[in-house]
Each structure stands twice: as structure tokens, then as C-alpha cells.
N, C-alpha and C. Protein backbone atom coordinates (compact mmCIF):
# COMPACT_ATOMS: atom_id res chain seq x y z
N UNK A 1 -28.84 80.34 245.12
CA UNK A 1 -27.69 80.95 245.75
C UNK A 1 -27.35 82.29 245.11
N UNK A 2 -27.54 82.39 243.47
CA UNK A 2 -27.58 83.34 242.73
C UNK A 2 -28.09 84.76 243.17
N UNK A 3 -29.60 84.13 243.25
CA UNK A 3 -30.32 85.10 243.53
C UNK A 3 -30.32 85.88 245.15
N UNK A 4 -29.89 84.70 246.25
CA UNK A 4 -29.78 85.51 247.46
C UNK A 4 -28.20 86.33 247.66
N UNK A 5 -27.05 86.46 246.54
CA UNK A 5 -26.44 87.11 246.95
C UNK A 5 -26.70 88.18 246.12
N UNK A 6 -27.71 88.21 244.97
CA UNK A 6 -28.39 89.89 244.23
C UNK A 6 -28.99 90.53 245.41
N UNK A 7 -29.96 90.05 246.01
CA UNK A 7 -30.66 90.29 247.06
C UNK A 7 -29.79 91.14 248.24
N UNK A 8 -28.85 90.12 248.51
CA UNK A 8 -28.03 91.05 249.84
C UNK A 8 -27.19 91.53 249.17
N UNK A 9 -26.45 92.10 247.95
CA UNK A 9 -26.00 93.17 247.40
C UNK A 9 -27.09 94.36 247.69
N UNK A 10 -28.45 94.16 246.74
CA UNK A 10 -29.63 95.55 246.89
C UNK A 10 -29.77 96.14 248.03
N UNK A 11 -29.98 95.05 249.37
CA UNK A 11 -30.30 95.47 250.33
C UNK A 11 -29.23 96.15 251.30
N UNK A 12 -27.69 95.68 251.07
CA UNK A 12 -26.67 96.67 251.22
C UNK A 12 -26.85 97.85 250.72
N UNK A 13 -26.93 98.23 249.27
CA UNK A 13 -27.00 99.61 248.60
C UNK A 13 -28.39 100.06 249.02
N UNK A 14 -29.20 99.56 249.16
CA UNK A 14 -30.56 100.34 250.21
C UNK A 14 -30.51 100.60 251.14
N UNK A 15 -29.63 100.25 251.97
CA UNK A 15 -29.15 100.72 253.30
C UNK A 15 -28.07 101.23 253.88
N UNK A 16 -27.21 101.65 252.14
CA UNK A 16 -26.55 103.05 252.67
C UNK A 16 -27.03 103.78 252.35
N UNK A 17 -28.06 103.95 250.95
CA UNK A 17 -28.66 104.57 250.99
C UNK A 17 -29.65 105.70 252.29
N UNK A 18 -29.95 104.82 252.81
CA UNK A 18 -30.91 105.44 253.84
C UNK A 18 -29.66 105.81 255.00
N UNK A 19 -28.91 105.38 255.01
CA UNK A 19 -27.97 105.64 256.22
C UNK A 19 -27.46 107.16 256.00
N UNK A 20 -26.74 107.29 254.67
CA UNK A 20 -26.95 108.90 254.22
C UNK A 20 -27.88 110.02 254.12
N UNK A 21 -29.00 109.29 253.65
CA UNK A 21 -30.03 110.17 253.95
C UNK A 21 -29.95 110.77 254.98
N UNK A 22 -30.19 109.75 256.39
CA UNK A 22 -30.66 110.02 257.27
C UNK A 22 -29.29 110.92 257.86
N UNK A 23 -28.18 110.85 257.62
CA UNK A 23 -26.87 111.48 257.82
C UNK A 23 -27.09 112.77 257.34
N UNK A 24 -27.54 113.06 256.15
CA UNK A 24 -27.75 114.19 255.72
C UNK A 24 -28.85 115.02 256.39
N UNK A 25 -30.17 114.09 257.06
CA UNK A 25 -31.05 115.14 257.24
C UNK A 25 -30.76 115.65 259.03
N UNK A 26 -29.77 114.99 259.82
CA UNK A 26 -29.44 115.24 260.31
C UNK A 26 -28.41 116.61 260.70
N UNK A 27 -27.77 116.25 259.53
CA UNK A 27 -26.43 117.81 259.18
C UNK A 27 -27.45 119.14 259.11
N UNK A 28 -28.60 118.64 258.31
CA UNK A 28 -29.44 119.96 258.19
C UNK A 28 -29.78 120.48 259.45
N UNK A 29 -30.31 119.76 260.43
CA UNK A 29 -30.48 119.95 261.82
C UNK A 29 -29.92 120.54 262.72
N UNK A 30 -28.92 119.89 262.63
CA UNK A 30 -27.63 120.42 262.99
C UNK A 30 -27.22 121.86 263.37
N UNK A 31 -27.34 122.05 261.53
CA UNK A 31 -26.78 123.57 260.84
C UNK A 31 -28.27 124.35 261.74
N UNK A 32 -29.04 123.67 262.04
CA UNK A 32 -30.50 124.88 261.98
C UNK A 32 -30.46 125.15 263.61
N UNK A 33 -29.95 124.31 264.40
CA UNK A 33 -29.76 124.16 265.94
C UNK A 33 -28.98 125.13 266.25
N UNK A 34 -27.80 125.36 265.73
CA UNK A 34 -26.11 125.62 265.91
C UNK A 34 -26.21 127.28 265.02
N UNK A 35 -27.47 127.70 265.47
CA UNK A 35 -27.31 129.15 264.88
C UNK A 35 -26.94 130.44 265.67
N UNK A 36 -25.22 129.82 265.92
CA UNK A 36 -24.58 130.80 266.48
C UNK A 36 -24.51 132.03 266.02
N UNK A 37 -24.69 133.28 266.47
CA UNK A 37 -24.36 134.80 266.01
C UNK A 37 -23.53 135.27 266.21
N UNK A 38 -22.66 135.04 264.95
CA UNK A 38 -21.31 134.93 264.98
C UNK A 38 -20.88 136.66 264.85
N UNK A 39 -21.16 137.41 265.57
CA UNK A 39 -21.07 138.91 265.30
C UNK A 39 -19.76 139.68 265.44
N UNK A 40 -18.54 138.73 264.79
CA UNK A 40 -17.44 139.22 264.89
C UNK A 40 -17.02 140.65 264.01
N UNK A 41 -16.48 141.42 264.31
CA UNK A 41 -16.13 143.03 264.16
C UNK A 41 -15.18 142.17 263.27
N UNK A 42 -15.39 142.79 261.64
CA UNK A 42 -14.16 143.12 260.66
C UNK A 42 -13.04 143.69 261.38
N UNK A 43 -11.99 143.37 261.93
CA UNK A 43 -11.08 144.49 261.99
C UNK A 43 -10.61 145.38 260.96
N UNK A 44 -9.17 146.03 261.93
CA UNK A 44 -8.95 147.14 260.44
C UNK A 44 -7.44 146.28 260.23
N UNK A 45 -7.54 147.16 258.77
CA UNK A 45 -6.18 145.93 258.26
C UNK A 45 -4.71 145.93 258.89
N UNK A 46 -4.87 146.81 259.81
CA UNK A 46 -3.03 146.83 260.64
C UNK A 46 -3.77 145.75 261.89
N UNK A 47 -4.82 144.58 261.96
CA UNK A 47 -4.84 144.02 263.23
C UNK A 47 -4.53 142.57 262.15
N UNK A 48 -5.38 142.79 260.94
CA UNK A 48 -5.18 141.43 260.26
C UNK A 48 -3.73 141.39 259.30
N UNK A 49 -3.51 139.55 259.46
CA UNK A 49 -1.79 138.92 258.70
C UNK A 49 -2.26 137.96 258.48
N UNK A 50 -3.12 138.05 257.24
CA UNK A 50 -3.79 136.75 256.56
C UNK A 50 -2.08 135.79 255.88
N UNK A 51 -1.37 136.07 255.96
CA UNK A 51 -0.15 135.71 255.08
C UNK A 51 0.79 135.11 256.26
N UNK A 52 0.33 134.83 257.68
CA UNK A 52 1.14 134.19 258.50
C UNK A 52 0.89 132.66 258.53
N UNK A 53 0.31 132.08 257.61
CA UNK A 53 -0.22 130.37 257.72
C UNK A 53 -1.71 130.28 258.49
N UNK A 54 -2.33 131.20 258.48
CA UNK A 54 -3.59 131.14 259.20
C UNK A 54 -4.77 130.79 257.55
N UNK A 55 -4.95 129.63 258.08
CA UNK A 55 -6.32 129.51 256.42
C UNK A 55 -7.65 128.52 257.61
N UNK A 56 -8.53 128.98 256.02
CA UNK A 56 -10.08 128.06 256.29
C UNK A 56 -9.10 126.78 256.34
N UNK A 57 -9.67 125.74 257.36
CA UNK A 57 -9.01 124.49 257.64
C UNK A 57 -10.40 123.04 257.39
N UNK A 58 -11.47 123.71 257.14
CA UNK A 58 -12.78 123.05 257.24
C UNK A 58 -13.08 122.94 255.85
N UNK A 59 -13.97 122.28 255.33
CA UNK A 59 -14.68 122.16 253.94
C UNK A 59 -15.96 122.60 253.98
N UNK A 60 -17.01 122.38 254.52
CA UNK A 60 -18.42 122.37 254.75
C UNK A 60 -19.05 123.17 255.20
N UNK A 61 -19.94 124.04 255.23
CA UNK A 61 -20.89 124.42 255.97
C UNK A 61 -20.84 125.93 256.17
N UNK A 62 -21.90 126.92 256.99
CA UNK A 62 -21.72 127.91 257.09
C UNK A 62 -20.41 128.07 258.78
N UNK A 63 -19.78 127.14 259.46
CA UNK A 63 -19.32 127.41 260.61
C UNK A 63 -17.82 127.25 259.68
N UNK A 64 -16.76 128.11 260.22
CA UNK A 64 -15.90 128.18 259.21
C UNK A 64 -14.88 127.91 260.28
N UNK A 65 -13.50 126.99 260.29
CA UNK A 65 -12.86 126.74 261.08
C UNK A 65 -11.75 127.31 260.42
N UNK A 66 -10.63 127.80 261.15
CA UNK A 66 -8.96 128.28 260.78
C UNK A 66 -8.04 127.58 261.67
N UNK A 67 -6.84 127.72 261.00
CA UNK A 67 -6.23 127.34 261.29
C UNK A 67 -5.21 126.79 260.35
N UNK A 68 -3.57 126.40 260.88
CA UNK A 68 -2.20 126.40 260.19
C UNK A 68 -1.92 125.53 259.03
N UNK A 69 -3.40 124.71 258.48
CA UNK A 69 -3.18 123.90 257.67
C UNK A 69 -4.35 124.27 256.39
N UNK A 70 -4.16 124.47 255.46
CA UNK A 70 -5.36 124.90 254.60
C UNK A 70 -6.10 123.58 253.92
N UNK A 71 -7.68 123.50 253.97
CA UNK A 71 -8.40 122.20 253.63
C UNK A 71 -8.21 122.68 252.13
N UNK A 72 -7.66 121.07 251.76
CA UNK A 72 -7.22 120.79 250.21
C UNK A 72 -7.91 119.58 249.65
N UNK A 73 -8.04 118.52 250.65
CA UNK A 73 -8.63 117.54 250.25
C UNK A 73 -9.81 117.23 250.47
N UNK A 74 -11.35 117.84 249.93
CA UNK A 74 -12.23 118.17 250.75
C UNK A 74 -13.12 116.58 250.06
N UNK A 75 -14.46 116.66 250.55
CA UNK A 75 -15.06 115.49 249.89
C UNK A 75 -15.82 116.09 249.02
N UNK A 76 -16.77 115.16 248.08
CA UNK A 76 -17.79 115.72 247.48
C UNK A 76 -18.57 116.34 247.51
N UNK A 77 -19.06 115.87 248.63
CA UNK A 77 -20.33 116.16 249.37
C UNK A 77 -20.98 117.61 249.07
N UNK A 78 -21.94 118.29 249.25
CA UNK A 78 -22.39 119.31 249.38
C UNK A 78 -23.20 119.80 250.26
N UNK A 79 -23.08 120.77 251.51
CA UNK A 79 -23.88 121.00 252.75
C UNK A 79 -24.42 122.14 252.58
N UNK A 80 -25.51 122.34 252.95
CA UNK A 80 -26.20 123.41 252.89
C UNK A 80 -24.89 124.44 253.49
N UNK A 81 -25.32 125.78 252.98
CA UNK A 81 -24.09 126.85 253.51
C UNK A 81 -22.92 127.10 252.86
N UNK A 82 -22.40 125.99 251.79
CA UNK A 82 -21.55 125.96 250.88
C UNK A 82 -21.03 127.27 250.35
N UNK A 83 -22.47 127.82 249.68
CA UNK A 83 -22.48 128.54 248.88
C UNK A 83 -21.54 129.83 249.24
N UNK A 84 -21.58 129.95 250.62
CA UNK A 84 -21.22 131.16 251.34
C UNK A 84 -19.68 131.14 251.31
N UNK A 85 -19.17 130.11 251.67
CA UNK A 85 -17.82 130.00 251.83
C UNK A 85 -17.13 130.47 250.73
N UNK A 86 -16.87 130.72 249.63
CA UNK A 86 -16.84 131.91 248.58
C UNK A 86 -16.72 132.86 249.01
N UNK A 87 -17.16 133.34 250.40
CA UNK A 87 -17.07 134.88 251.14
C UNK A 87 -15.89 134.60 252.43
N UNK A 88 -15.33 133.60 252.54
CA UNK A 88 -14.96 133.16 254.03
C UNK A 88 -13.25 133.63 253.63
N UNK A 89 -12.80 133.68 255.03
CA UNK A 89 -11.33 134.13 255.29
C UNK A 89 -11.15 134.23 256.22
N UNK A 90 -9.80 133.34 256.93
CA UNK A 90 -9.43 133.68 257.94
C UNK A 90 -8.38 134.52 257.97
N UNK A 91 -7.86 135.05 259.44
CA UNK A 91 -6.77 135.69 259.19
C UNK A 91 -6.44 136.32 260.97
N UNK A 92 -5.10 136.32 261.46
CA UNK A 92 -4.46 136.54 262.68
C UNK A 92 -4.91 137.98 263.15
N UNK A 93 -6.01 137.21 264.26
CA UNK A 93 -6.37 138.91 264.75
C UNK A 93 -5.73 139.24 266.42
N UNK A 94 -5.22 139.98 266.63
CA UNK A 94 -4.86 139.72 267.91
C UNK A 94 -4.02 138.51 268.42
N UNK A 95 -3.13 138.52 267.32
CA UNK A 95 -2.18 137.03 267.78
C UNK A 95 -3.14 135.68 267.74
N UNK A 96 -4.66 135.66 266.91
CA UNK A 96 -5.05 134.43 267.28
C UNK A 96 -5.62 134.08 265.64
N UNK A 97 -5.33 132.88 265.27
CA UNK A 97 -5.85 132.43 263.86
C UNK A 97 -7.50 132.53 263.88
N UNK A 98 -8.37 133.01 263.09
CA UNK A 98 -9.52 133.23 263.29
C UNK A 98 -10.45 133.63 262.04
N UNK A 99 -11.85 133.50 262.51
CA UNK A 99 -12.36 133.34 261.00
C UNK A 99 -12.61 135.15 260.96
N UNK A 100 -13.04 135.58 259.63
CA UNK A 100 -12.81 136.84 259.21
C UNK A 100 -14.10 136.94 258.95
N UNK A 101 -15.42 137.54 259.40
CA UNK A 101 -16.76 137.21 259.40
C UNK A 101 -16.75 138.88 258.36
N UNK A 102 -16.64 138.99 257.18
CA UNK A 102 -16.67 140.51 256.36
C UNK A 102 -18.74 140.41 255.81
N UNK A 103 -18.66 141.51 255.62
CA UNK A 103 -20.34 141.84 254.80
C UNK A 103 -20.56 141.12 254.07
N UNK A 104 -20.05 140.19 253.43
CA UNK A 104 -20.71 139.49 252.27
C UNK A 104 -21.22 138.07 253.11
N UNK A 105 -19.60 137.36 253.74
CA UNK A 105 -20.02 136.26 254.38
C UNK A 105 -21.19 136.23 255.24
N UNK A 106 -21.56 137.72 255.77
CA UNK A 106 -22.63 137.65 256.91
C UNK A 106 -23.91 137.48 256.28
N UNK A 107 -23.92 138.58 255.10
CA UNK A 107 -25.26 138.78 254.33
C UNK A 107 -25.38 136.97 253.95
N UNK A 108 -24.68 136.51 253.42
CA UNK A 108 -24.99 135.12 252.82
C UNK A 108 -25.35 134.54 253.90
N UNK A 109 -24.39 134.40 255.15
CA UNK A 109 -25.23 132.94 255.99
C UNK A 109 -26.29 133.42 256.86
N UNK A 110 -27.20 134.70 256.68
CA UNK A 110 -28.06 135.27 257.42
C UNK A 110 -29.11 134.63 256.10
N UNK A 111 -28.69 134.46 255.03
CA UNK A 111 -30.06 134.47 254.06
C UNK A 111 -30.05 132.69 253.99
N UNK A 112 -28.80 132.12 254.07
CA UNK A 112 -29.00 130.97 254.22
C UNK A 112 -29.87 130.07 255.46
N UNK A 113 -29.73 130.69 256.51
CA UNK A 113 -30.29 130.61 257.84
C UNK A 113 -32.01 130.74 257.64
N UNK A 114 -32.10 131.76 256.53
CA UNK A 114 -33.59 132.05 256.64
C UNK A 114 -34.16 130.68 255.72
N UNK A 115 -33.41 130.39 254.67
CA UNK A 115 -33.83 129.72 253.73
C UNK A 115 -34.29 128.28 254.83
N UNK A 116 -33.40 127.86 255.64
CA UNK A 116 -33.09 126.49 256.36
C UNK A 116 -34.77 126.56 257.06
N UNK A 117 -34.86 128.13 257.94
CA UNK A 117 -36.23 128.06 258.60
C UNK A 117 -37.41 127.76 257.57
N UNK A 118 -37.38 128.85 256.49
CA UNK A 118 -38.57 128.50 255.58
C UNK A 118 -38.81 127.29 255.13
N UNK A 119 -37.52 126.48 254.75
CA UNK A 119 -38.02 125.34 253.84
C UNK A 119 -37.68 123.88 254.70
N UNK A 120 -37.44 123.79 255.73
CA UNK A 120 -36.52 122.68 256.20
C UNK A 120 -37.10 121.58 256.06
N UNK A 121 -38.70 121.54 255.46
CA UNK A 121 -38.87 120.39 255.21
C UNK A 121 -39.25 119.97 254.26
N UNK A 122 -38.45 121.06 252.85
CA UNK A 122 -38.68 120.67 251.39
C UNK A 122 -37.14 121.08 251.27
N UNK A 123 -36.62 119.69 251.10
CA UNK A 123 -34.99 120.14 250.60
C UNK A 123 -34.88 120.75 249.50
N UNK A 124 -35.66 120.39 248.37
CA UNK A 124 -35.38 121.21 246.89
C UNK A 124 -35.36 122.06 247.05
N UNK A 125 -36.74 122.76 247.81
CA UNK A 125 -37.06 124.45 248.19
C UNK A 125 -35.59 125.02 248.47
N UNK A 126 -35.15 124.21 249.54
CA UNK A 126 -34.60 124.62 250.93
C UNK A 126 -33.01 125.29 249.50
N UNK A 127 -32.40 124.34 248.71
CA UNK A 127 -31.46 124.10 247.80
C UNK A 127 -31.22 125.30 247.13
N UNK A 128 -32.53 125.28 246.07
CA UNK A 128 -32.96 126.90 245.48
C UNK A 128 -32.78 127.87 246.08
N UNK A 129 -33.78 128.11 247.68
CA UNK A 129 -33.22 129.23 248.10
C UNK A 129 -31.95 129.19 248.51
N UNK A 130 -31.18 128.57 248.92
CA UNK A 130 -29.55 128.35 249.32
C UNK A 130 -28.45 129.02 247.95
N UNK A 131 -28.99 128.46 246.74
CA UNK A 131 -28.36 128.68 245.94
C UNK A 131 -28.20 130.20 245.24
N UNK A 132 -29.23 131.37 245.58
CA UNK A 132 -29.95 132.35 245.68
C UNK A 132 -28.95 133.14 246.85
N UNK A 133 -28.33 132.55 247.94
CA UNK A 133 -27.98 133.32 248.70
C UNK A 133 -26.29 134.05 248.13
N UNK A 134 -25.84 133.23 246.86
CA UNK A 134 -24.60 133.02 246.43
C UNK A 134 -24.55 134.42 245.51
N UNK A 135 -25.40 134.88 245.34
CA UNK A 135 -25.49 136.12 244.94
C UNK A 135 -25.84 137.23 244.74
N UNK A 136 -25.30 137.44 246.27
CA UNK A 136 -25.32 139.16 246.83
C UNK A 136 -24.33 139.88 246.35
């Protein structure tokens, strides 16, 4: 009896295991599908009011969401694109909460994008170069 509830403990933790995995190699997919060109114009600073409650509202990834609540409680996790968000800002353009796409954020998720094509099917690779994009 001992031994069959060690057994279906392992085989639980082996199969979230793989359930994440497979969660994760999916997100990568995802990110590599969803390569919107996001070619939004910097405005000039009399269009932007970063100081009206407009923030990043998302945790993850290179797609950056805004909006009236700022993400505080994010998870652990780590998604490819991370790195970039370090460059991200939203801010009220034209009366609308919105992401702030400036030269750095672009240069990063253009090099991250390349990294995803080159390596997508060596995550370490894929990691390294990701981590590489964090400093332009």
C-alpha cells in the first residue's frame, strides 16, 4: 500500500512536470506565431501623460499590455522576451492608454524575435541569445 501511494505521488510530479513543459513549449510558439509589427511612432512628449494611471498591466513576454492598474503581483515564471520589458512604457496617447514602443524596446524584441527563429529548437541556445538582447 506503501509503495503504491510513492508511486502515484512520482507519477503526479512527472506529470506536471511534462504538463509545463509542454505549456512552456507552447508559449514559445506562440511568441514565434504572434510576430506582430508593432511599428508604433514614439510620439512627441506634449501627446504623451504617462502620470494619468496608464501602466504596463501584463508581466510576460515581448506583447506589452496597458492599462489603469499596474502588474504588481507577477509569477515566477520566466518567458522568453522578458528581458526587453526593462525598455517597456506605457503612456496616454491621443486620449488612449497604450504601449510606448521607444528604440530600445524595438531594438530588443527585433533581436529577441531573431534569437526565437535561430534557435527554437535548442532552448539553451534560444536563452543565451535572449539574454544578449538585454544589452543594447
Amino acid at each position: 500500500m506503501k509503495n503504491r501511494k510513492v508511486i502515484l505521488v512520482i507519477f503526479a510530479i512527472v506529470t506536471i512536470f511534462i504538463l509545463l513543459l509542454v505549456l512552456y513549449q507552447q508559449n514559445l510558439v506562440k511568441q514565434h506565431q504572434s510576430q506582430s509589427d508593432d511599428k508604433a511612432v514614439l510620439p512627441t512628449d506634449q501627446q504623451i501623460n504617462s502620470s494619468s494611471g496608464c501602466f504596463v498591466s501584463n508581466c510576460h513576454g515581448l506583447e506589452i499590455e496597458c492599462g489603469p492598474v499596474k502588474a504588481e503581483f507577477c509569477t515566477m515564471e520566466y518567458v522568453i522576451g522578458d528581458v526587453c520589458r526593462q525598455f517597456s512604457q506605457c503612456g496616454i496617447v491621443n486620449n488612449s492608454c497604450q504601449p510606448i514602443y521607444n528604440e530600445k524596446f524595438s531594438v530588443c524584441r527585433d533581436c529577441v524575435k531573431n534569437c526565437i527563429e535561430q534557435h527554437q529548437e535548442n532552448t539553451e541556445n534560444l536563452f543565451d541569445c535572449e539574454a544578449k538582447c538585454g544589452n543594447i
